[in-house]
Protein backbone atom coordinates (compact mmCIF):
# COMPACT_ATOMS: atom_id res chain seq x y z
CA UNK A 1 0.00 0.00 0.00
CA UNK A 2 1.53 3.52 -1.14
CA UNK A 3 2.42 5.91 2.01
CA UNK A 4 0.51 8.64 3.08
CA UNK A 5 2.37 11.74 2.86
CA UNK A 6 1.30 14.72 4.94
CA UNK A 7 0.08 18.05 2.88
CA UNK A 8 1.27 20.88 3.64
CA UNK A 9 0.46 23.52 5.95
CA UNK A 10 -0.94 26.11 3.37
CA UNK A 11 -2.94 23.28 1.36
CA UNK A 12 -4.23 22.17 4.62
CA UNK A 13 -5.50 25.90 5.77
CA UNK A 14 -6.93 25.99 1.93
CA UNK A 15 -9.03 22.50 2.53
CA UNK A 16 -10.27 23.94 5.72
CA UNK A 17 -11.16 27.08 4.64
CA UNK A 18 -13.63 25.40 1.95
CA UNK A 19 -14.61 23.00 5.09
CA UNK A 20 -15.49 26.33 6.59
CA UNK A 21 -17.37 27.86 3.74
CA UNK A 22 -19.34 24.40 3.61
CA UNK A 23 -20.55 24.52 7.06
CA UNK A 24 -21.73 27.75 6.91
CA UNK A 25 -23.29 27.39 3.38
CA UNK A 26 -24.90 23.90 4.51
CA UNK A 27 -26.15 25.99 8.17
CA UNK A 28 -27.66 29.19 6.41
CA UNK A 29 -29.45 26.44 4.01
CA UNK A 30 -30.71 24.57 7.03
CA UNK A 31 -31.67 28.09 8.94
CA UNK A 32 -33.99 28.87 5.80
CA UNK A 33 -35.35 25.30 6.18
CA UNK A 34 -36.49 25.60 9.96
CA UNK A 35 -37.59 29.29 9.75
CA UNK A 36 -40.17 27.77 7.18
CA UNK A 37 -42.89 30.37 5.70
CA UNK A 38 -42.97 31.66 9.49
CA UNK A 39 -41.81 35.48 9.83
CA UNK A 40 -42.08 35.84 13.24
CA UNK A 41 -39.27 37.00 15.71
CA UNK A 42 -38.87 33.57 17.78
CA UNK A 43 -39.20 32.11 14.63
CA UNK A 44 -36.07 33.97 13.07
CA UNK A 45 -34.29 33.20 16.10
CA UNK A 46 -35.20 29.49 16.37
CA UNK A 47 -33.51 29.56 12.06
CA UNK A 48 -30.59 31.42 13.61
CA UNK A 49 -29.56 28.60 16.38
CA UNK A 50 -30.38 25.78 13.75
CA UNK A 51 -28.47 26.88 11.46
CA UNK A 52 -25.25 27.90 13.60
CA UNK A 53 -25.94 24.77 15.11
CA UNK A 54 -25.95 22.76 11.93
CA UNK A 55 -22.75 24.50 10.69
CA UNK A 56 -21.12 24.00 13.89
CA UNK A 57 -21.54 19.79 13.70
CA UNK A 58 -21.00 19.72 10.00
CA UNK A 59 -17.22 21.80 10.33
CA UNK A 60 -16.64 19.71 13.88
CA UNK A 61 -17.40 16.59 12.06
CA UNK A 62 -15.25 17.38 8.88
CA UNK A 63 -12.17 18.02 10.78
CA UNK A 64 -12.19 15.32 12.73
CA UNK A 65 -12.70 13.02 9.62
CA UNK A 66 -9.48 15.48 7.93
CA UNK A 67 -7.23 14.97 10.50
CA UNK A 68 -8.19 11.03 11.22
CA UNK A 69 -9.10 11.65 14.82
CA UNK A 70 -11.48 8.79 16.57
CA UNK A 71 -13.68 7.68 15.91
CA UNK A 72 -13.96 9.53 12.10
CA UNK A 73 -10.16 8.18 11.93
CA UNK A 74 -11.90 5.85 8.58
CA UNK A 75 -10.67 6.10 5.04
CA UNK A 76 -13.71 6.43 2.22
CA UNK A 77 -13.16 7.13 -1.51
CA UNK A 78 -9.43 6.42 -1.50
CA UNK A 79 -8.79 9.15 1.16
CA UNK A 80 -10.63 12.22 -0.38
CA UNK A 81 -10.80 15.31 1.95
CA UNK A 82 -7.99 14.37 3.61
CA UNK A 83 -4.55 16.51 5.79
CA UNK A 84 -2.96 13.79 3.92
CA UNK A 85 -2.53 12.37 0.14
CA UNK A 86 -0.97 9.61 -1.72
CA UNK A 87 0.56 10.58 -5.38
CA UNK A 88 2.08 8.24 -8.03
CA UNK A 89 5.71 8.25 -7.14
CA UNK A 90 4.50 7.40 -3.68
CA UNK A 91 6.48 4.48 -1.91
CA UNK A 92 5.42 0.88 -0.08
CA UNK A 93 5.88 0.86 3.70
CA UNK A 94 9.19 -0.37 4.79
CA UNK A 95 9.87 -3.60 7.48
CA UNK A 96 13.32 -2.43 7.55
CA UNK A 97 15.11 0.46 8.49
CA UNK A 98 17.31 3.24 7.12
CA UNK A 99 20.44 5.09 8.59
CA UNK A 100 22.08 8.77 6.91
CA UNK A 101 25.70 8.90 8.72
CA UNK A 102 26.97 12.61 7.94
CA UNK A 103 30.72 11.64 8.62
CA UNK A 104 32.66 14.68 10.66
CA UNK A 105 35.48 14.59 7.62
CA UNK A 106 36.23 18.30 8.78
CA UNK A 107 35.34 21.26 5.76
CA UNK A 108 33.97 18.84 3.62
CA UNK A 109 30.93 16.93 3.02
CA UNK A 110 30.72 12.58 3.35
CA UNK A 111 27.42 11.17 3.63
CA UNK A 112 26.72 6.94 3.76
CA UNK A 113 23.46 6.09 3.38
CA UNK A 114 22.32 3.00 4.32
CA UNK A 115 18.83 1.78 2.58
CA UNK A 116 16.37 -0.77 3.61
CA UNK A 117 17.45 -3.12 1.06
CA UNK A 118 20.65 -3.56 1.88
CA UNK A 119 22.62 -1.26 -0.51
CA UNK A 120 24.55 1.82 -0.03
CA UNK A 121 25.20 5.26 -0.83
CA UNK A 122 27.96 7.06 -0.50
CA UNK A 123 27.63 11.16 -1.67
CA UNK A 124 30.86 12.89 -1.95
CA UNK A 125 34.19 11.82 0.02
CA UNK A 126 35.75 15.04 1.62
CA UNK A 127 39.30 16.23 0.62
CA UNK A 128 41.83 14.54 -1.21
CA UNK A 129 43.93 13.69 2.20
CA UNK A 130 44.93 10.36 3.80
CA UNK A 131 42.58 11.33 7.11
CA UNK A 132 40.00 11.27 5.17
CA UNK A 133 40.46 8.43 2.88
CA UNK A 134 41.33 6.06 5.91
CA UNK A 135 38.17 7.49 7.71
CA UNK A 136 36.12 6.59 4.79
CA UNK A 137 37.72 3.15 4.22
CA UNK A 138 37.90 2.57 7.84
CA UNK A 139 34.06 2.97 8.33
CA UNK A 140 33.05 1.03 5.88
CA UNK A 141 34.98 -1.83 7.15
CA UNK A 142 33.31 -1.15 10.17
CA UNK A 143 29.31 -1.73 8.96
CA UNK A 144 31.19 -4.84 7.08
CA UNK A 145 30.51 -2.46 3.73
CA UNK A 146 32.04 -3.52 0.52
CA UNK A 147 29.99 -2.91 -2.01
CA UNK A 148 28.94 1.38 -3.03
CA UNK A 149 25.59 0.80 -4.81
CA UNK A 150 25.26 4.10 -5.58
CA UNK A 151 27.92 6.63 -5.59
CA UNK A 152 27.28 10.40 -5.99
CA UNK A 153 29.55 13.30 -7.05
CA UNK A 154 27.45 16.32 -6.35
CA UNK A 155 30.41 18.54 -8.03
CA UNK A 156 33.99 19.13 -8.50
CA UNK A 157 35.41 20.54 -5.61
CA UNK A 158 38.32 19.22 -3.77
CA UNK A 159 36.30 18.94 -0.53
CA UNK A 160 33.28 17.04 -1.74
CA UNK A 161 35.15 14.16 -3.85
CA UNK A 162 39.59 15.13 -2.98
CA UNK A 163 39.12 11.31 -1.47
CA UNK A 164 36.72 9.78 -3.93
CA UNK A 165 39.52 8.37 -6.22
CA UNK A 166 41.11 6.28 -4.02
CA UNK A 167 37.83 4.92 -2.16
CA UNK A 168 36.88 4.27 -5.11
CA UNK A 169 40.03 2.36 -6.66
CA UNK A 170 40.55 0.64 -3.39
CA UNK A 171 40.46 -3.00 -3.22
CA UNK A 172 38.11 -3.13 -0.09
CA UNK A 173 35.18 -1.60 -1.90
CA UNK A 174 33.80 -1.68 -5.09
CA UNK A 175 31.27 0.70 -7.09
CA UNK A 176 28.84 -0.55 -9.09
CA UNK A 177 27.18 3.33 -10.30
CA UNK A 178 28.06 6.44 -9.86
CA UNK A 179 26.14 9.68 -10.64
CA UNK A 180 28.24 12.54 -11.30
CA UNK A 181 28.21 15.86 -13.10
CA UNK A 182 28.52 16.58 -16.48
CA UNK A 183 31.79 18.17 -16.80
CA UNK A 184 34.69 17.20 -18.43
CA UNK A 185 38.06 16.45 -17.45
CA UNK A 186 40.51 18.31 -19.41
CA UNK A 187 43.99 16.40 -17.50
CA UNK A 188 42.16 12.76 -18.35
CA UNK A 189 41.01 11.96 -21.51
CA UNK A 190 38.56 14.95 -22.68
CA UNK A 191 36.83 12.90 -24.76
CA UNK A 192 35.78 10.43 -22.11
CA UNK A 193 32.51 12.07 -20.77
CA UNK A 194 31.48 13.36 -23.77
CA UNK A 195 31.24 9.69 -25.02
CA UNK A 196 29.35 8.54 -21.30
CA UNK A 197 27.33 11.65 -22.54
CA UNK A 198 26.50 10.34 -26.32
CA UNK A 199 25.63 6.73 -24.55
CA UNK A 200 23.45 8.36 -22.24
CA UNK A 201 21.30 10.53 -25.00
CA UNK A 202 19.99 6.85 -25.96
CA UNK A 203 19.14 5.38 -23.16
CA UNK A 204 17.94 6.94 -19.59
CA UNK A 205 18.28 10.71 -20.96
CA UNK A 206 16.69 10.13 -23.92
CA UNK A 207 13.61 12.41 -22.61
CA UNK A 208 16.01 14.92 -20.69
CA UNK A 209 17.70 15.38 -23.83
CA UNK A 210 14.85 16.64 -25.45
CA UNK A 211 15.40 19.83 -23.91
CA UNK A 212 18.70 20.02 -24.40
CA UNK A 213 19.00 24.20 -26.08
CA UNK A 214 20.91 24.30 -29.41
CA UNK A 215 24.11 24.62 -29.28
CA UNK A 216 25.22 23.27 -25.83
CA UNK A 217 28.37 22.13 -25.09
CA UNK A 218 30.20 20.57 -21.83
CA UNK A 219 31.89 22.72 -19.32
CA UNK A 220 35.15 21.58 -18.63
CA UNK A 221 37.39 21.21 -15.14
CA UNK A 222 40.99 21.81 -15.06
CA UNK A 223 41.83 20.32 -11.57
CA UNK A 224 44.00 17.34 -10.77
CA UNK A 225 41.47 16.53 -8.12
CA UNK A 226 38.96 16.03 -10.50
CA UNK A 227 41.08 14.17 -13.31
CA UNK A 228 41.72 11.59 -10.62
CA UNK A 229 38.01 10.64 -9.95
CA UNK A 230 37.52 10.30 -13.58
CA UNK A 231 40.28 8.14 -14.11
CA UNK A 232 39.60 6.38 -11.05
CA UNK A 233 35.75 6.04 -12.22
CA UNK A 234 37.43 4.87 -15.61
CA UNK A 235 39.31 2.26 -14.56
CA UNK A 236 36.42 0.73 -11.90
CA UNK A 237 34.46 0.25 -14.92
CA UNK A 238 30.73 1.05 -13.40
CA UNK A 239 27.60 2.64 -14.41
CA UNK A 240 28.21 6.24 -15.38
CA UNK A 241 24.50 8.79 -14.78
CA UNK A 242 24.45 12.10 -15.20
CA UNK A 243 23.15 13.98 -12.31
CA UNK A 244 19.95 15.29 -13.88
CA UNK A 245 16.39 17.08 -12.97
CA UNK A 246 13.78 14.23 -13.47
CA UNK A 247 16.18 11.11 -12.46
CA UNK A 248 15.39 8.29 -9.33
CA UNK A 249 16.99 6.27 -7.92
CA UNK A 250 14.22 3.12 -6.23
CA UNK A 251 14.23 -0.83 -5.84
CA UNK A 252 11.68 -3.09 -6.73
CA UNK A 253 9.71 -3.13 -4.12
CA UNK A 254 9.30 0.91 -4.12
CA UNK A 255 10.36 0.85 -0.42
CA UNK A 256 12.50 3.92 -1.03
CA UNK A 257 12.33 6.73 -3.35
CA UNK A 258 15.20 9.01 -3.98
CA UNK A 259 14.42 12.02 -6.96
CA UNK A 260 16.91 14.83 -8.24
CA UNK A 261 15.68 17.85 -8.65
CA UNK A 262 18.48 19.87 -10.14
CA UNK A 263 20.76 20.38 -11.75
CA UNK A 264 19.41 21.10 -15.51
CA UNK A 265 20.75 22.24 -18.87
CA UNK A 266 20.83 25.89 -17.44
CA UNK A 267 23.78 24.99 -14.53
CA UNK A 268 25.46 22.89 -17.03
CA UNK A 269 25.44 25.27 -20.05
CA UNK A 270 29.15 26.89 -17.88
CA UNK A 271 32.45 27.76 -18.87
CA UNK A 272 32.93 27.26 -14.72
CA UNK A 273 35.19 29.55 -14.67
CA UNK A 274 33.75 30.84 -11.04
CA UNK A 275 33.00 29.26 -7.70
CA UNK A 276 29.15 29.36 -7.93
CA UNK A 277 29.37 27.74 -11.73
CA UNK A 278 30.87 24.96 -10.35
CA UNK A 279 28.87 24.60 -7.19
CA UNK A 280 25.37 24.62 -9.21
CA UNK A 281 25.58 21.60 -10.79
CA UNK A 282 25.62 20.61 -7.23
CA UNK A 283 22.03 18.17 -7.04
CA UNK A 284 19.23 18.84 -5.13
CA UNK A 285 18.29 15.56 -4.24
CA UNK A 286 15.11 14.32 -1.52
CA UNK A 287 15.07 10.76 -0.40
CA UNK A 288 11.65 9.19 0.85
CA UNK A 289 11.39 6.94 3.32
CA UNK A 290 8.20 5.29 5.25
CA UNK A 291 6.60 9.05 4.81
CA UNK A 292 10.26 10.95 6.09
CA UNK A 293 11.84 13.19 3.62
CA UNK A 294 15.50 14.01 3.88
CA UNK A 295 16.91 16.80 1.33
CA UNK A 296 20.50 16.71 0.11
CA UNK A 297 22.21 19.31 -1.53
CA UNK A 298 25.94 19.68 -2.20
CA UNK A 299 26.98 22.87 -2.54
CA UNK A 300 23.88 24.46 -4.61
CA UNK A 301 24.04 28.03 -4.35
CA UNK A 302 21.63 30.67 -5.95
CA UNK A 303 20.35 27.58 -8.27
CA UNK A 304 18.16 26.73 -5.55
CA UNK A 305 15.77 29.53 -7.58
CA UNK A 306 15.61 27.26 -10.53
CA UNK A 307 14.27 24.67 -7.57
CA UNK A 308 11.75 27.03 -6.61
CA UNK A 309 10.62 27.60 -9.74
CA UNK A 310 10.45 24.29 -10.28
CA UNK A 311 8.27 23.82 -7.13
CA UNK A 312 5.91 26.30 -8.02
CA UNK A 313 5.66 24.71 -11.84
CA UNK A 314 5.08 21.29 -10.79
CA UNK A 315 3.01 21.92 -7.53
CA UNK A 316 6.06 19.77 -5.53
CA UNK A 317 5.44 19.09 -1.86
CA UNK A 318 9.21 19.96 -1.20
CA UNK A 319 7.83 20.54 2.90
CA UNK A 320 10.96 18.12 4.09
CA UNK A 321 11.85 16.60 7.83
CA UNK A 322 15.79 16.87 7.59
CA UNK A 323 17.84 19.23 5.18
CA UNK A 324 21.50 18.76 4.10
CA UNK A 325 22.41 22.49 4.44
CA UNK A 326 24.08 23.70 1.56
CA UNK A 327 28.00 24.89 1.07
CA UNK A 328 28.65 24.00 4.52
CA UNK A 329 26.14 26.83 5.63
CA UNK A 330 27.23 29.36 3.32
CA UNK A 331 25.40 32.52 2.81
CA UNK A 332 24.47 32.58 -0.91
CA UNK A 333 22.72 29.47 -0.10
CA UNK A 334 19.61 28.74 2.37
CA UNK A 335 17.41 31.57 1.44
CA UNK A 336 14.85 32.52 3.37
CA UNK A 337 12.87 32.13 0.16
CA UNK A 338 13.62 28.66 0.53
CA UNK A 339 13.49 27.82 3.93
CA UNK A 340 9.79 28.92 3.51
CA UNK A 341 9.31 26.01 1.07
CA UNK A 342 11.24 23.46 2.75
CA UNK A 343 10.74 23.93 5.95
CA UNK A 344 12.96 21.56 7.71
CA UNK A 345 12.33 20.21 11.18
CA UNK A 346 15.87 19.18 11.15
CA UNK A 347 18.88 20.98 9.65
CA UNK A 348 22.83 19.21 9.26
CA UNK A 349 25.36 21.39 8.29
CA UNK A 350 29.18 19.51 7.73
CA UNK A 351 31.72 21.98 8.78
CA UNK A 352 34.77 22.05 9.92
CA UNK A 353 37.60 24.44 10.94
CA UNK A 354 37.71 26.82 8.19
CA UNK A 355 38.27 30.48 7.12
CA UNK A 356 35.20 31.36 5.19
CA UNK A 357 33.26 31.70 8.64
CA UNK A 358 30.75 28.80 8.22
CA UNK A 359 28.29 28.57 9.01
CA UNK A 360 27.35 31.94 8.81
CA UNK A 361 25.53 33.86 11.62
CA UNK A 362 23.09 35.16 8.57
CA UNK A 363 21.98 31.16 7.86
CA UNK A 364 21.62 29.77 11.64
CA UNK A 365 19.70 32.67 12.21
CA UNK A 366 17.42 31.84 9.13
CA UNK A 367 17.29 28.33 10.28
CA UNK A 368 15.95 29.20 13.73
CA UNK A 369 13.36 31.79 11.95
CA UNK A 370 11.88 28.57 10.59
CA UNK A 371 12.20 26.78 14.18
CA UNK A 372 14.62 24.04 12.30
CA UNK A 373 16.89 22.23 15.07
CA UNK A 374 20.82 22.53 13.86
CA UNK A 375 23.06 19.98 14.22
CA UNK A 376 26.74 20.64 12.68
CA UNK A 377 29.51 18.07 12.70
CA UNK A 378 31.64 20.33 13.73
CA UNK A 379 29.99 20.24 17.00
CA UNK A 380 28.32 16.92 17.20
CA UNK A 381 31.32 14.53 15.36
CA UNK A 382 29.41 11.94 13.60
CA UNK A 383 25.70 12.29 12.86
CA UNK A 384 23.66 9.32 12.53
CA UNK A 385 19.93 9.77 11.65
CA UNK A 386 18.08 6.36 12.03
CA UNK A 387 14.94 5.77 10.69
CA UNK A 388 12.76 2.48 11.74
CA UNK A 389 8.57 2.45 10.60
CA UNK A 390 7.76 5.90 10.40
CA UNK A 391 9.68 7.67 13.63
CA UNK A 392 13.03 9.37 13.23
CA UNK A 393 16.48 8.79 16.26
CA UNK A 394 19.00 10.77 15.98
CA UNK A 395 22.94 9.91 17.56
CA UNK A 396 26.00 12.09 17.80
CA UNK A 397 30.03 11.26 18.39
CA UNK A 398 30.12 14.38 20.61
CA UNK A 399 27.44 16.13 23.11
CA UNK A 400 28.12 19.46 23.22
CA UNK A 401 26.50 22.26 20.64
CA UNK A 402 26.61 25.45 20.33
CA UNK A 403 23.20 26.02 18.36
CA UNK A 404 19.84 26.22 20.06
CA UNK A 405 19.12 22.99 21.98
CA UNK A 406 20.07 20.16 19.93
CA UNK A 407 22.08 18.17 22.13
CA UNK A 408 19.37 17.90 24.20
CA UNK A 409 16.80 16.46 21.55
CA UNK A 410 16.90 12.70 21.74
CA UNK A 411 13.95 11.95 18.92
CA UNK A 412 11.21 11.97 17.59
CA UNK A 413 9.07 9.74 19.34
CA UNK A 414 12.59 8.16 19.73
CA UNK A 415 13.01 4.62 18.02
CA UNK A 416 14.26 1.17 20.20
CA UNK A 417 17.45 1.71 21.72
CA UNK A 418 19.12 -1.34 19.40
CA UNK A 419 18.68 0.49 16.71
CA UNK A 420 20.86 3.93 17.60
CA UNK A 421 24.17 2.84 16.76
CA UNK A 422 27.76 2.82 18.55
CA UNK A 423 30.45 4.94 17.79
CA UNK A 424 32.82 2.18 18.59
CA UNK A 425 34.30 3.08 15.03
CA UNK A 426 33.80 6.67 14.98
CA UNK A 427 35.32 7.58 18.28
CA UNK A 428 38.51 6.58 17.05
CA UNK A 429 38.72 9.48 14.55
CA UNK A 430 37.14 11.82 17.13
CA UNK A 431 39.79 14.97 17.47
């Protein structure tokens, strides 16, 4: 049976408003009814009661069948007139569970994802160091790890894939697909993604390519950093995507759903030349699980207005639990224009010690406008979001915080102890 998904808060004030508008239609009606051909004072008033009373019951009774509450908590007509609603891309309720580690890899951004199935994500790797690398490797080995299912690039900086090369040509994991950017390498054989590229056209973006403008060619990277990915990508021989709008990532059994949102032919069309070129082809990306939605987002910058677009287009429900913050909390990213739409209960930010003064005072304080708890691994070490039927733990390497009261918060309705995981493994690359 597909999940039901909460609306959001504005459709849910518009259905209630029409509720509203019902009762009072459906009480003037009945007024006219009981005050009959009399015209009589008493009578008037009798008409007056009957139908306030009338609207009163038919707006009491309405909610409580909207918001499921006993004993109206029943589901006619496939859930119509409902605070909730089930669309297509909808997913199957999950037996297992599902855990996001946000890896403290210092300025960078590492993310393992866990899914239900039993295969794994890994977005971005951090910077192109051997502290890294070994943290990577050394986790994996951990959780007994050896196979990436699904390995994403959100861009080409040095401190979202510097250690992707050599997890990736390391003999203790292998990769079976990766979604990356489409950017050329010019230090490792130019003509390499521009072939994936041609493939591609024919097969899964054979309807993205539709809109591809006339004329478009592929940006190109000059770093070393990036050449080694590629070749290291190259020589693993796995399944190159494209990190397009419109692509998803699911199993068979629909348990999970993971979408991209961005980038499109406008981030790519670059000579990335400049910092925010190369951080919009950064992905939005929201994965649903058992009716939780957890945004992802790289380093996307002022792009995130092509998302809101987007939103508004396509009548998304982009209203998500947890948010990735972008750029390490930058402040050309995390509008409030955006927050408005998003609306996380939950915001991660992976920072470390850096000299760009993330996260900035101008985002946290946009964050807390939307009443969004802040976790950062720069405070907390290790994140680990665990998510078992449909309630949400959270566990951290460290305790302290320095934003709002997050090291306080425990869960959601917090899942079984068993399932909040040891840092046995993580504590050994605590600082």
């Amino acid at each position: 049976m597909a999940e039901k998904k909460k609306k959001s808060k504005e459709q849910q004030k518009r259905d209630l408003a029409k509720l509203a508008a019902a009762g009072a239609a459906a009480g003037y009606a009945a007024g006219k009814i009981a005050k009959g051909k009399k015209r009589g004072k008493k009578a008037k008033r009798r008409a007056a009661v009957v139908g306030f009373l009338m609207a009163l019951i038919i707006v009491a009774v309405g909610a409580m069948y909207y918001f499921d509450i006993k004993p109206l908590d029943k589901d006619f007509f496939n859930g119509q007139f409902k605070s909730w609603y089930i669309s297509p891309d909808d997913f199957v309720q999950s037996d297992g569970n599902l855990q996001v580690r946000y890896l403290d890899i210092g300025q960078g951004d590492c993310i393992l994802i866990q899914l239900p199935d039993g295969k794994n994500m890994l977005i971005d790797a951090g910077k192109n160091n051997s502290e890294t690398e070994t943290k990577i490797l050394n986790t994996l080995d951990q959780l007994d790890i050896d196979t990436i299912d699904y390995g994403v690039l959100t861009h080409t900086d040095s401190d979202h894939i510097g250690g992707m090369d050599k997890v990736i040509a390391s003999d203790e994991v292998t990769f079976k697909n990766v979604y990356m950017p489409l950017v050329k390498s010019s230090k490792y054989k130019p003509e390499l993604v521009q072939n994936w590229y041609d493939e591609a056209k024919t097969t899964y973006l054979s309807e993205i390519c539709q809109n591809e403008p006339a004329g478009f060619e592929i940006g190109t990277i000059t770093t070393q950093v990036y050449a080694d990915v590629v070749k290291a990508i190259d020589e693993e021989d796995c399944n190159v995507f494209f990190s397009f709008e419109g692509l998803q990532i699911t199993n068979d059994n629909n348990e999970y759903v993971f979408d991209f949102y961005l980038p499109g032919y406008e981030q790519y069309d670059e000579d990335f030349n400049t910092a925010f070129e190369k951080n919009n082809v950064s992905p939005i990306m929201i994965l649903k699980f058992n009716g939780k939605k957890i945004m992802f987002t790289g380093d996307c910058d002022d792009a995130e207005s092509f998302f809101l677009a987007d939103v508004l287009k396509n009548n998304i429900d982009a209203d998500v639990d947890v948010l990735k913050v972008a750029h390490h909390g930058g402040q050309d990213s995390t509008s409030a224009e955006f927050l408005a739409v998003v609306k996380p209960e939950y915001s991660v930010i992976s920072v470390g010690e850096n000299s760009y003064d993330h996260p900035r005072k101008a985002v946290i304080d946009r964050l807390n406008a939307v009443d969004s708890k802040i976790f950062t691994t720069q405070d907390k070490g290790d994140i680990i979001l665990t998510i078992v039927g449909d309630k949400m733990g959270w566990a951290f390497e460290k305790t302290n915080s320095s934003y709002g009261s997050a090291s306080e918060y425990e869960g959601e309705d917090p899942v079984t102890a068993s399932y909040i995981p040891l840092f046995d493994c993580a504590r050994s690359f605590a600082s």
